[in-house]
PDB file of N, CA and C in Angstrom:
ATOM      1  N   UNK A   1     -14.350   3.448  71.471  1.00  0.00           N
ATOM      2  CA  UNK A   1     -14.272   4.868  71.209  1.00  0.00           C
ATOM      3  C   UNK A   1     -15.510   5.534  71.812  1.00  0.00           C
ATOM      4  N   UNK A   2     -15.248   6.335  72.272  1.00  0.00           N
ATOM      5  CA  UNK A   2     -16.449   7.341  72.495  1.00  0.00           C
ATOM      6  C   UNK A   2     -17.408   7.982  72.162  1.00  0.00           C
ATOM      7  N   UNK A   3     -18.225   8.099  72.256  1.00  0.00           N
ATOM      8  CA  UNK A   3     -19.107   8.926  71.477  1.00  0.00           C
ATOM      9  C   UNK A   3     -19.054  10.187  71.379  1.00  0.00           C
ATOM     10  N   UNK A   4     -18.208  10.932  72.155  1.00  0.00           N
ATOM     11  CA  UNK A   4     -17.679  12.512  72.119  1.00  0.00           C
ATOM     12  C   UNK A   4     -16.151  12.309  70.462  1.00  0.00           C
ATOM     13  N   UNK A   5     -15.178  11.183  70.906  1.00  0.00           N
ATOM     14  CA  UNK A   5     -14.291  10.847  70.066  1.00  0.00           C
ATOM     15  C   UNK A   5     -14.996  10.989  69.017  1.00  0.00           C
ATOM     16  N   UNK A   6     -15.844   9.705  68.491  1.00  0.00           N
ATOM     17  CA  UNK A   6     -16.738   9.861  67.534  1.00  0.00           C
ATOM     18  C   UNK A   6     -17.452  10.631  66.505  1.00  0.00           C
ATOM     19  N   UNK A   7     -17.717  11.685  67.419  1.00  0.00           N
ATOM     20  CA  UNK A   7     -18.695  12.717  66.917  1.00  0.00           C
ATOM     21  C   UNK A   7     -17.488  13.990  66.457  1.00  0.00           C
ATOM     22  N   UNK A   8     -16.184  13.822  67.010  1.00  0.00           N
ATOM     23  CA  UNK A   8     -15.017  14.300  66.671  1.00  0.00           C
ATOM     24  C   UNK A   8     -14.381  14.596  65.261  1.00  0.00           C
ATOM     25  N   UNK A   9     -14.550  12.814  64.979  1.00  0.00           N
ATOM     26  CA  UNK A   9     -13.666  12.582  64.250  1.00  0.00           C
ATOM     27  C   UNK A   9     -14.721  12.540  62.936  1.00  0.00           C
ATOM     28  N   UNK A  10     -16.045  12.043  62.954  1.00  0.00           N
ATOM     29  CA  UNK A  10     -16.421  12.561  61.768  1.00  0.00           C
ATOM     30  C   UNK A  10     -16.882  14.171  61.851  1.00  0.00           C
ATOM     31  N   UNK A  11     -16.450  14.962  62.453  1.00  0.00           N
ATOM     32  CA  UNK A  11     -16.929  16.499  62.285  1.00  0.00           C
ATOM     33  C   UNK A  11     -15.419  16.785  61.404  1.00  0.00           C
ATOM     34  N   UNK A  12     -14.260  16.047  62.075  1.00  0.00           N
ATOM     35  CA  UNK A  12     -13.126  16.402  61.305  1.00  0.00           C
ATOM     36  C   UNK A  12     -13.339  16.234  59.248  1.00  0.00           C
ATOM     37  N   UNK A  13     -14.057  14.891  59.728  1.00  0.00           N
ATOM     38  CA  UNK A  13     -13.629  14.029  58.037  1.00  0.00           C
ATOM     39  C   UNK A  13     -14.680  15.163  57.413  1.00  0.00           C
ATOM     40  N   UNK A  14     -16.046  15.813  57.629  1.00  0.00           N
ATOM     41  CA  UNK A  14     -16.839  16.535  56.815  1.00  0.00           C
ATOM     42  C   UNK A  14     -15.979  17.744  56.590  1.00  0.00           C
ATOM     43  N   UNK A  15     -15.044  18.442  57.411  1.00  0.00           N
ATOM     44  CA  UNK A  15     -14.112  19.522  56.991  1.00  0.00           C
ATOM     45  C   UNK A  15     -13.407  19.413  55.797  1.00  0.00           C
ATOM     46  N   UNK A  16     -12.753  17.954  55.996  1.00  0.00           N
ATOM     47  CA  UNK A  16     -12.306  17.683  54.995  1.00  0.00           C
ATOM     48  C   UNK A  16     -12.719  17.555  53.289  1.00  0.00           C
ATOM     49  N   UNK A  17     -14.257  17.083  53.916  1.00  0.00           N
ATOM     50  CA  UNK A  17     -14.794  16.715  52.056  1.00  0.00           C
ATOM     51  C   UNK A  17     -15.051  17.960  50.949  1.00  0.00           C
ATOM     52  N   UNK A  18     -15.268  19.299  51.593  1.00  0.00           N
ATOM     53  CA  UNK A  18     -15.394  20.434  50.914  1.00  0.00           C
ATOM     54  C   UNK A  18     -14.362  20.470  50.286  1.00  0.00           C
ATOM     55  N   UNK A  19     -13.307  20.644  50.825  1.00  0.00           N
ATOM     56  CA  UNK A  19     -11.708  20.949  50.114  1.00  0.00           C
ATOM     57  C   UNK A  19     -11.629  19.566  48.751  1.00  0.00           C
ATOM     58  N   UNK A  20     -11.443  18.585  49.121  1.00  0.00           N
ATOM     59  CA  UNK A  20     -11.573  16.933  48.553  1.00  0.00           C
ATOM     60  C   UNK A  20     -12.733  17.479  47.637  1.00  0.00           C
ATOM     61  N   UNK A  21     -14.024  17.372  47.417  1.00  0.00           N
ATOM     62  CA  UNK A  21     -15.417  17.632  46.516  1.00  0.00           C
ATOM     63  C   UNK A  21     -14.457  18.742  45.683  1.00  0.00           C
ATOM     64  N   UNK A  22     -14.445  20.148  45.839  1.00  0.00           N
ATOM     65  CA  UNK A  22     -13.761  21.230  45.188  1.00  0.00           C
ATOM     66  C   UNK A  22     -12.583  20.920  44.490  1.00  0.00           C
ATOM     67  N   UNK A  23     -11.623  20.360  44.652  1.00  0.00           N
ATOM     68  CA  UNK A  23     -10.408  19.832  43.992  1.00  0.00           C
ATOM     69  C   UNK A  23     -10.544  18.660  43.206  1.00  0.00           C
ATOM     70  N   UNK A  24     -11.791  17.661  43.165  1.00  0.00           N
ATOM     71  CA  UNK A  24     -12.062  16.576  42.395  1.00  0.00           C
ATOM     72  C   UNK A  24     -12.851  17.641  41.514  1.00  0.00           C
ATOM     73  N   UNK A  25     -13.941  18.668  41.577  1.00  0.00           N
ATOM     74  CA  UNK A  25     -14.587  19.150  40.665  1.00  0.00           C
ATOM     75  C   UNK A  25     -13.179  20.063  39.779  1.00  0.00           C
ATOM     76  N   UNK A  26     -12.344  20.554  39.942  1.00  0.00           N
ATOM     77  CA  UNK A  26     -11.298  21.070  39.385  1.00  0.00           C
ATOM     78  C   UNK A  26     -10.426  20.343  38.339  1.00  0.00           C
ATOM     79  N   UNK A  27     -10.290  18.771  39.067  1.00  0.00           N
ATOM     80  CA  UNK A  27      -9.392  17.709  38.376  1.00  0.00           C
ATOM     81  C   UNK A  27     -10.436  17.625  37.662  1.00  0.00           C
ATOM     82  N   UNK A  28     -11.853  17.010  37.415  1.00  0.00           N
ATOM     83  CA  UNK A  28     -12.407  16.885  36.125  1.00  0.00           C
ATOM     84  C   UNK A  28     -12.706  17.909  35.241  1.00  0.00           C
ATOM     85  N   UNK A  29     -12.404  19.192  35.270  1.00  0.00           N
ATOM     86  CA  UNK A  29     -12.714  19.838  34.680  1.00  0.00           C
ATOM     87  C   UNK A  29     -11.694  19.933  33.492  1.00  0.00           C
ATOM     88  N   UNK A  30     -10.460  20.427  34.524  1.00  0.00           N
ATOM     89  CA  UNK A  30      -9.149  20.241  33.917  1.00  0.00           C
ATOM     90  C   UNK A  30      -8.721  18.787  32.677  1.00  0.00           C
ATOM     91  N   UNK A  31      -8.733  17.551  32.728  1.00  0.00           N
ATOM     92  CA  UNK A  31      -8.865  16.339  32.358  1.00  0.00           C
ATOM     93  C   UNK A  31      -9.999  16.176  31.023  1.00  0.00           C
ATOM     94  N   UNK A  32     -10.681  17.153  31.059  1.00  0.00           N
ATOM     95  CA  UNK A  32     -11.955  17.374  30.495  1.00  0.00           C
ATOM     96  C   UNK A  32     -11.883  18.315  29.463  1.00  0.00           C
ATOM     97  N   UNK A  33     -10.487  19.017  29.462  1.00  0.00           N
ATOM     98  CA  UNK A  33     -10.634  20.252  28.377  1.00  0.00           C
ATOM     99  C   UNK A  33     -10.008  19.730  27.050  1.00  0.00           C
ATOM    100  N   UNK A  34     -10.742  20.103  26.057  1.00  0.00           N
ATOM    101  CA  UNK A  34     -10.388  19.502  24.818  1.00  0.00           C
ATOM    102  C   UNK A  34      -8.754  19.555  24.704  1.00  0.00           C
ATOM    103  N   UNK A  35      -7.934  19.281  23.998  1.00  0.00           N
ATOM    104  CA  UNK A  35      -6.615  18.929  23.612  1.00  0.00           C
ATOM    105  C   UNK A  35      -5.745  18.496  24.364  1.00  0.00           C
ATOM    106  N   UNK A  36      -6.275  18.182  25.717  1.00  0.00           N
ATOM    107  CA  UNK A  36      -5.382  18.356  26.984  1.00  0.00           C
ATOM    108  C   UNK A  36      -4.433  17.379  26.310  1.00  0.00           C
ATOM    109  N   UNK A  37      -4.500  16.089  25.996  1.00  0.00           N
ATOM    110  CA  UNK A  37      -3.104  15.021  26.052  1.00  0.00           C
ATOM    111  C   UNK A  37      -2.264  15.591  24.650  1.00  0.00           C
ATOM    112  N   UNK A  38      -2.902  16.165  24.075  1.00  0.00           N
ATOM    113  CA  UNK A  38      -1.838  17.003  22.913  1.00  0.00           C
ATOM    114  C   UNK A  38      -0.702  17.675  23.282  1.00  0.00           C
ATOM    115  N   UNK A  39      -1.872  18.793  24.393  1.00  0.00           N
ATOM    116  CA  UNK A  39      -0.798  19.875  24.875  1.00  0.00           C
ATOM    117  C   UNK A  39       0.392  19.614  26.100  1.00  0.00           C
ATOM    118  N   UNK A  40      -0.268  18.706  26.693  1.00  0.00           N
ATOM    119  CA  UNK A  40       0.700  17.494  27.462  1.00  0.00           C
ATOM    120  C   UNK A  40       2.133  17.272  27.174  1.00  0.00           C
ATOM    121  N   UNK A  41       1.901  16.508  25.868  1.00  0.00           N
ATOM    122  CA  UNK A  41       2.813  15.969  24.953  1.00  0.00           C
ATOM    123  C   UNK A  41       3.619  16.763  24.460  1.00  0.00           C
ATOM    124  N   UNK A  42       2.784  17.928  23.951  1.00  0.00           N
ATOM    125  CA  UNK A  42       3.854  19.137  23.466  1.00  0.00           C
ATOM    126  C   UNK A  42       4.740  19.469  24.016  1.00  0.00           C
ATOM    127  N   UNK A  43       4.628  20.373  25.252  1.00  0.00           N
ATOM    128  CA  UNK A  43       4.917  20.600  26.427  1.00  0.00           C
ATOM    129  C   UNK A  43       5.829  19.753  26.976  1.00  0.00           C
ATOM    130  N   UNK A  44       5.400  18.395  27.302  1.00  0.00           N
ATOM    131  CA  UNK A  44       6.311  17.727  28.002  1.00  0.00           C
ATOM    132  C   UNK A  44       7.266  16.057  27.291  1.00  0.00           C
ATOM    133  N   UNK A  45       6.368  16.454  25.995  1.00  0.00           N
ATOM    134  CA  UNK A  45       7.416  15.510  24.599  1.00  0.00           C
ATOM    135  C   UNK A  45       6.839  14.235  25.476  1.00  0.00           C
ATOM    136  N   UNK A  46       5.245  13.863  25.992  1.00  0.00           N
ATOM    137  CA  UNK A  46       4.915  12.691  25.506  1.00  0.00           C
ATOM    138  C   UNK A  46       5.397  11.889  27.167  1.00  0.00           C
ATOM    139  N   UNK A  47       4.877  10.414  26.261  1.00  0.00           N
ATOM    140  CA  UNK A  47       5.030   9.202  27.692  1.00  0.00           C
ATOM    141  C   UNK A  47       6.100   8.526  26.358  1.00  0.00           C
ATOM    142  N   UNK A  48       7.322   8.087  27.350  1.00  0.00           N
ATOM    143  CA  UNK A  48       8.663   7.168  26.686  1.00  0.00           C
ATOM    144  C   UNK A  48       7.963   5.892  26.185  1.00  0.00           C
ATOM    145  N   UNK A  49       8.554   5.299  24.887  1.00  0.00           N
ATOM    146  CA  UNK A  49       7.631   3.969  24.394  1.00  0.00           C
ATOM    147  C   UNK A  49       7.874   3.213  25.235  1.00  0.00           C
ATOM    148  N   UNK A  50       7.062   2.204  25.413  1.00  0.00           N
ATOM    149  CA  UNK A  50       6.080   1.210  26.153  1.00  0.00           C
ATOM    150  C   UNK A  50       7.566   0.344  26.677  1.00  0.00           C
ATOM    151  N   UNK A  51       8.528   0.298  25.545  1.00  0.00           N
ATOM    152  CA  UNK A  51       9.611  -0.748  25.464  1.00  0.00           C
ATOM    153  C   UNK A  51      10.668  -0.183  26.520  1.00  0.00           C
ATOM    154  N   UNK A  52      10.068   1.102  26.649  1.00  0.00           N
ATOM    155  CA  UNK A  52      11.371   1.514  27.586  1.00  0.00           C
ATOM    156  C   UNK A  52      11.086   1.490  29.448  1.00  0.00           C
ATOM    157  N   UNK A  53       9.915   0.867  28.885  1.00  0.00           N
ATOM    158  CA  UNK A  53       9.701   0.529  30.490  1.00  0.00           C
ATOM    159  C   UNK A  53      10.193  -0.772  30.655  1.00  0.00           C
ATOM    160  N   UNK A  54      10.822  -1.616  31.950  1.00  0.00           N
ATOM    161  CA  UNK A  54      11.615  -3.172  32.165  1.00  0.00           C
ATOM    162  C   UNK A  54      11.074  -3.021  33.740  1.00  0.00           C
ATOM    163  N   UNK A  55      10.355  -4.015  33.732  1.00  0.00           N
ATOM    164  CA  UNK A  55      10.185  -4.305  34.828  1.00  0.00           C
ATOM    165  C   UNK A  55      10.777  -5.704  35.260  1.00  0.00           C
ATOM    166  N   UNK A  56      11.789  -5.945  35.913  1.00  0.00           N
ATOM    167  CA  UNK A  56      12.544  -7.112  36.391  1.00  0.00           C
ATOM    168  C   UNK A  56      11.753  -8.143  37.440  1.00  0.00           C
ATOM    169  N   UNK A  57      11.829  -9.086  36.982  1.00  0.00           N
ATOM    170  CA  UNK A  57      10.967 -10.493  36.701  1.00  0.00           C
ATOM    171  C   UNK A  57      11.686 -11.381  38.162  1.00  0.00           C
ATOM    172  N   UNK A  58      11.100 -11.807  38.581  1.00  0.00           N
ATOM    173  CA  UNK A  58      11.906 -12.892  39.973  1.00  0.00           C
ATOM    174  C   UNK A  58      12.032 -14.245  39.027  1.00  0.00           C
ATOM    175  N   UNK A  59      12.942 -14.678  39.344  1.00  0.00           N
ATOM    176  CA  UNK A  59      13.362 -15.795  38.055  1.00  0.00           C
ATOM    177  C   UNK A  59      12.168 -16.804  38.451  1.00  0.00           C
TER     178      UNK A  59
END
């Protein structure tokens, strides 16, 4: 690779980390607010019991 390529492609990936940094500071914030798995649940009546998951086994 080149060193022009190079100098390319990480100028691309630092564009990227602002957006990525800003949206991880958002997800923890969010994840972070008191009652969240309550209101979750309310809202969306919860995760199905454990039993109703089957995961099929190779004999």
């Amino acid at each position: 690779m080149s060193m022009k390529d190079h100098l390319a492609r990480v100028a691309e990936e630092k564009e990227h980390e602002q957006p990525l940094d800003t949206a991880t500071a958002v997800f923890r914030r969010v994840i972070g607010a008191p009652g969240l798995p309550e209101r979750i649940d309310a809202d969306f009546g919860g995760l199905p019991p454990a039993t109703a998951h089957h995961t099929p086994r190779a004999a």
